[in-house]
C-alpha atoms as a PDB file:
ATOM      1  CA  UNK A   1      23.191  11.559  12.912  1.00  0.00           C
ATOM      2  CA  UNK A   2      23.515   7.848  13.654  1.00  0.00           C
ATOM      3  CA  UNK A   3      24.240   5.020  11.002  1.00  0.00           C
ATOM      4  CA  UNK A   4      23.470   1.290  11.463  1.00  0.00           C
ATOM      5  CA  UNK A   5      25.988  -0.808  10.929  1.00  0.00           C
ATOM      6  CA  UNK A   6      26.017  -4.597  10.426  1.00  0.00           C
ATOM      7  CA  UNK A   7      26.961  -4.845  14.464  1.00  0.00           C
ATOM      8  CA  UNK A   8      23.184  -2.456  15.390  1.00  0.00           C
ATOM      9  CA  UNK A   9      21.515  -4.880  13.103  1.00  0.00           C
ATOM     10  CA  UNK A  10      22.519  -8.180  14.360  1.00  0.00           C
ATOM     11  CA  UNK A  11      21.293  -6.777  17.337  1.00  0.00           C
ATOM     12  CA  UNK A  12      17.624  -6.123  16.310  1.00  0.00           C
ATOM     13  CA  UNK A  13      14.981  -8.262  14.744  1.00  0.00           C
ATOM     14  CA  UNK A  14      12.460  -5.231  14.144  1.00  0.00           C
ATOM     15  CA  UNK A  15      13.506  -4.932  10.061  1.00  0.00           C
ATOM     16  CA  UNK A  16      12.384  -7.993   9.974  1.00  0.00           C
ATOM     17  CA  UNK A  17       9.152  -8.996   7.659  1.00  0.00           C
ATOM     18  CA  UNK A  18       6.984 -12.232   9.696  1.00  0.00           C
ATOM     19  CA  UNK A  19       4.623 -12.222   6.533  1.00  0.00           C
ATOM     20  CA  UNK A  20       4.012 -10.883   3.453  1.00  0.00           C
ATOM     21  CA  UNK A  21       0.783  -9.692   1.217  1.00  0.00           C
ATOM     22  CA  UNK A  22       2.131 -10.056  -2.020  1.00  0.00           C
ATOM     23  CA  UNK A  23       0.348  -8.571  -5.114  1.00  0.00           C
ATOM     24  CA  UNK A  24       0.042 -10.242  -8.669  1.00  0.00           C
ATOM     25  CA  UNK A  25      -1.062  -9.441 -12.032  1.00  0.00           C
ATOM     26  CA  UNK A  26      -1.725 -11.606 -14.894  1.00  0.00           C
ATOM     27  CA  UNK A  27       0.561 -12.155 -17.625  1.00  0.00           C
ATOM     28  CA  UNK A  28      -0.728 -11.289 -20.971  1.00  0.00           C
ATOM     29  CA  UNK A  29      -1.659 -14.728 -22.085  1.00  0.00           C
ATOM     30  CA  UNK A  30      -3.468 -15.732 -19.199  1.00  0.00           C
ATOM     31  CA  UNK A  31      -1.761 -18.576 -17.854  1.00  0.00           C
ATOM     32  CA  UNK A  32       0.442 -17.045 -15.437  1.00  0.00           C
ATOM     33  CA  UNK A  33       0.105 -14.423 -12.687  1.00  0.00           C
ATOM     34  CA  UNK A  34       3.649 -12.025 -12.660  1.00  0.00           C
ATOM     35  CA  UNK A  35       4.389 -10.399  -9.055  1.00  0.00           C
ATOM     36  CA  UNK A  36       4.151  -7.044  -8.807  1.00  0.00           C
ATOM     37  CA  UNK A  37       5.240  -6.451  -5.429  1.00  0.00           C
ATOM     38  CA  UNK A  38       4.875  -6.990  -1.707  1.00  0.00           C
ATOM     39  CA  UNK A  39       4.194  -5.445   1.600  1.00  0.00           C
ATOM     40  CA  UNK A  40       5.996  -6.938   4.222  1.00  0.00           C
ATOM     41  CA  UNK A  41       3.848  -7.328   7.684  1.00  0.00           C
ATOM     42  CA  UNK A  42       6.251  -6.499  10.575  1.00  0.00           C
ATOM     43  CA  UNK A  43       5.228  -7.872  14.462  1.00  0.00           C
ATOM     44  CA  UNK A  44       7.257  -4.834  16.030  1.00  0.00           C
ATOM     45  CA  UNK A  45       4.697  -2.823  14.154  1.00  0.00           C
ATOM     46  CA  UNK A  46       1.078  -3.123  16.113  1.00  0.00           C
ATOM     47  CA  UNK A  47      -0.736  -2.699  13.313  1.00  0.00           C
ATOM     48  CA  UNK A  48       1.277  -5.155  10.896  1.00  0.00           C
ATOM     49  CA  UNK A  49       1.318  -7.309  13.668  1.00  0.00           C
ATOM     50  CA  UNK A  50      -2.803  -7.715  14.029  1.00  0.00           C
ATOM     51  CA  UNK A  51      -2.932  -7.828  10.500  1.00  0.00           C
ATOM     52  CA  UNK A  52      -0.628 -10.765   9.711  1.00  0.00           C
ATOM     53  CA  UNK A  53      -2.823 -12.457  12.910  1.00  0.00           C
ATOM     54  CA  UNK A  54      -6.311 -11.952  11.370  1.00  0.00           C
ATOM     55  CA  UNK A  55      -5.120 -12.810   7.934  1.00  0.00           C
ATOM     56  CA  UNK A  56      -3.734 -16.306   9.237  1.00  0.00           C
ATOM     57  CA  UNK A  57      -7.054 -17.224  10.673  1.00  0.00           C
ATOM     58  CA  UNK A  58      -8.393 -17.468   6.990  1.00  0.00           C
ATOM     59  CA  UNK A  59      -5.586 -16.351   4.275  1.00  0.00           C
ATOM     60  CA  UNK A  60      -8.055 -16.510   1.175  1.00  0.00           C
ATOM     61  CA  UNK A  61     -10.516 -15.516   2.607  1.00  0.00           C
ATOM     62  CA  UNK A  62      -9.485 -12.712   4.665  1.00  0.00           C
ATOM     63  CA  UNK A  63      -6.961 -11.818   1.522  1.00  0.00           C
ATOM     64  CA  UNK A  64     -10.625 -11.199  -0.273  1.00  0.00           C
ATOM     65  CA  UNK A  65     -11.840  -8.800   2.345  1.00  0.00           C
ATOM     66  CA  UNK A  66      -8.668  -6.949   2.224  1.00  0.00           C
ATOM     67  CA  UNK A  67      -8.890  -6.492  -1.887  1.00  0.00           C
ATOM     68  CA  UNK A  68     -12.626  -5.192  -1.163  1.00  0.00           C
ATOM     69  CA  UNK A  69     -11.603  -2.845   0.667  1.00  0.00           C
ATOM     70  CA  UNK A  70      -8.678  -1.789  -0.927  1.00  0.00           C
ATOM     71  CA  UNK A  71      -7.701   1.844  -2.159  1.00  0.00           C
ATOM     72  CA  UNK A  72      -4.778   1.698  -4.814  1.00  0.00           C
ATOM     73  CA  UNK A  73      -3.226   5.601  -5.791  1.00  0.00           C
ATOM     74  CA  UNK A  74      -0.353   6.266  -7.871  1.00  0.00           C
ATOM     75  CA  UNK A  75       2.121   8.709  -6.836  1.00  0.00           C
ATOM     76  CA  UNK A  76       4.852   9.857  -9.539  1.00  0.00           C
ATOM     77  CA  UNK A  77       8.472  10.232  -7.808  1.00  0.00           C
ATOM     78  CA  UNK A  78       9.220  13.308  -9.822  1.00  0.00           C
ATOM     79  CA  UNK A  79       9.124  16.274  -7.824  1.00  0.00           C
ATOM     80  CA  UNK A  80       6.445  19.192  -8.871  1.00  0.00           C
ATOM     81  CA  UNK A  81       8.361  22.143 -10.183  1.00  0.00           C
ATOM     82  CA  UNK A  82       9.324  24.890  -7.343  1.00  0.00           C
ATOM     83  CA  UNK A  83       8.877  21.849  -4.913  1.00  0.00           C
ATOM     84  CA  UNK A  84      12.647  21.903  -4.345  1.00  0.00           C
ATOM     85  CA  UNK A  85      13.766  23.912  -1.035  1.00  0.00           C
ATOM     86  CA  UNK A  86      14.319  27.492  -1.197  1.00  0.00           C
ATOM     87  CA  UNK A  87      18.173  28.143  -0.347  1.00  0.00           C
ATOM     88  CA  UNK A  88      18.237  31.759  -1.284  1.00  0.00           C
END
């Protein structure tokens, strides 16, 4: 098993974020939008990478295309019971 240490990570860039979409909800009395997160676009991922690109050319207006098309599922953390790895 390998650990990073602060001497692998000086080293590397790739954890680094070269954009972010961040995601906002409104505050209860309207005048404020409260963050509720972000995803952080990464250029040593390919994906992230053409992403962050296309969304640059046009950031509202790409940022609307992306909301039209996106697909937002909740998954609970808690584990379903007899998920837990059989040991016996």
């Amino acid at each position: 098993m390998a650990f990073t240490t602060s001497k692998n990570v000086a080293q590397s860039d790739n954890w680094k974020a070269s954009g972010f979409l961040n995601l906002y909800l409104p505050s209860k009395d309207g005048t404020k939008r409260r963050k509720l997160g972000a995803i952080p676009l990464k250029d040593s991922k390919q994906n992230e990478l053409t992403l962050r690109e296309w969304v640059e050319v046009d950031p509202i207006g790409r940022c609307a295309i992306i909301l039209a098309k996106l697909e937002l599922e909740y998954q609970s953390a808690v584990p379903n019971e007899g998920s837990e790895f059989d040991l016996s």
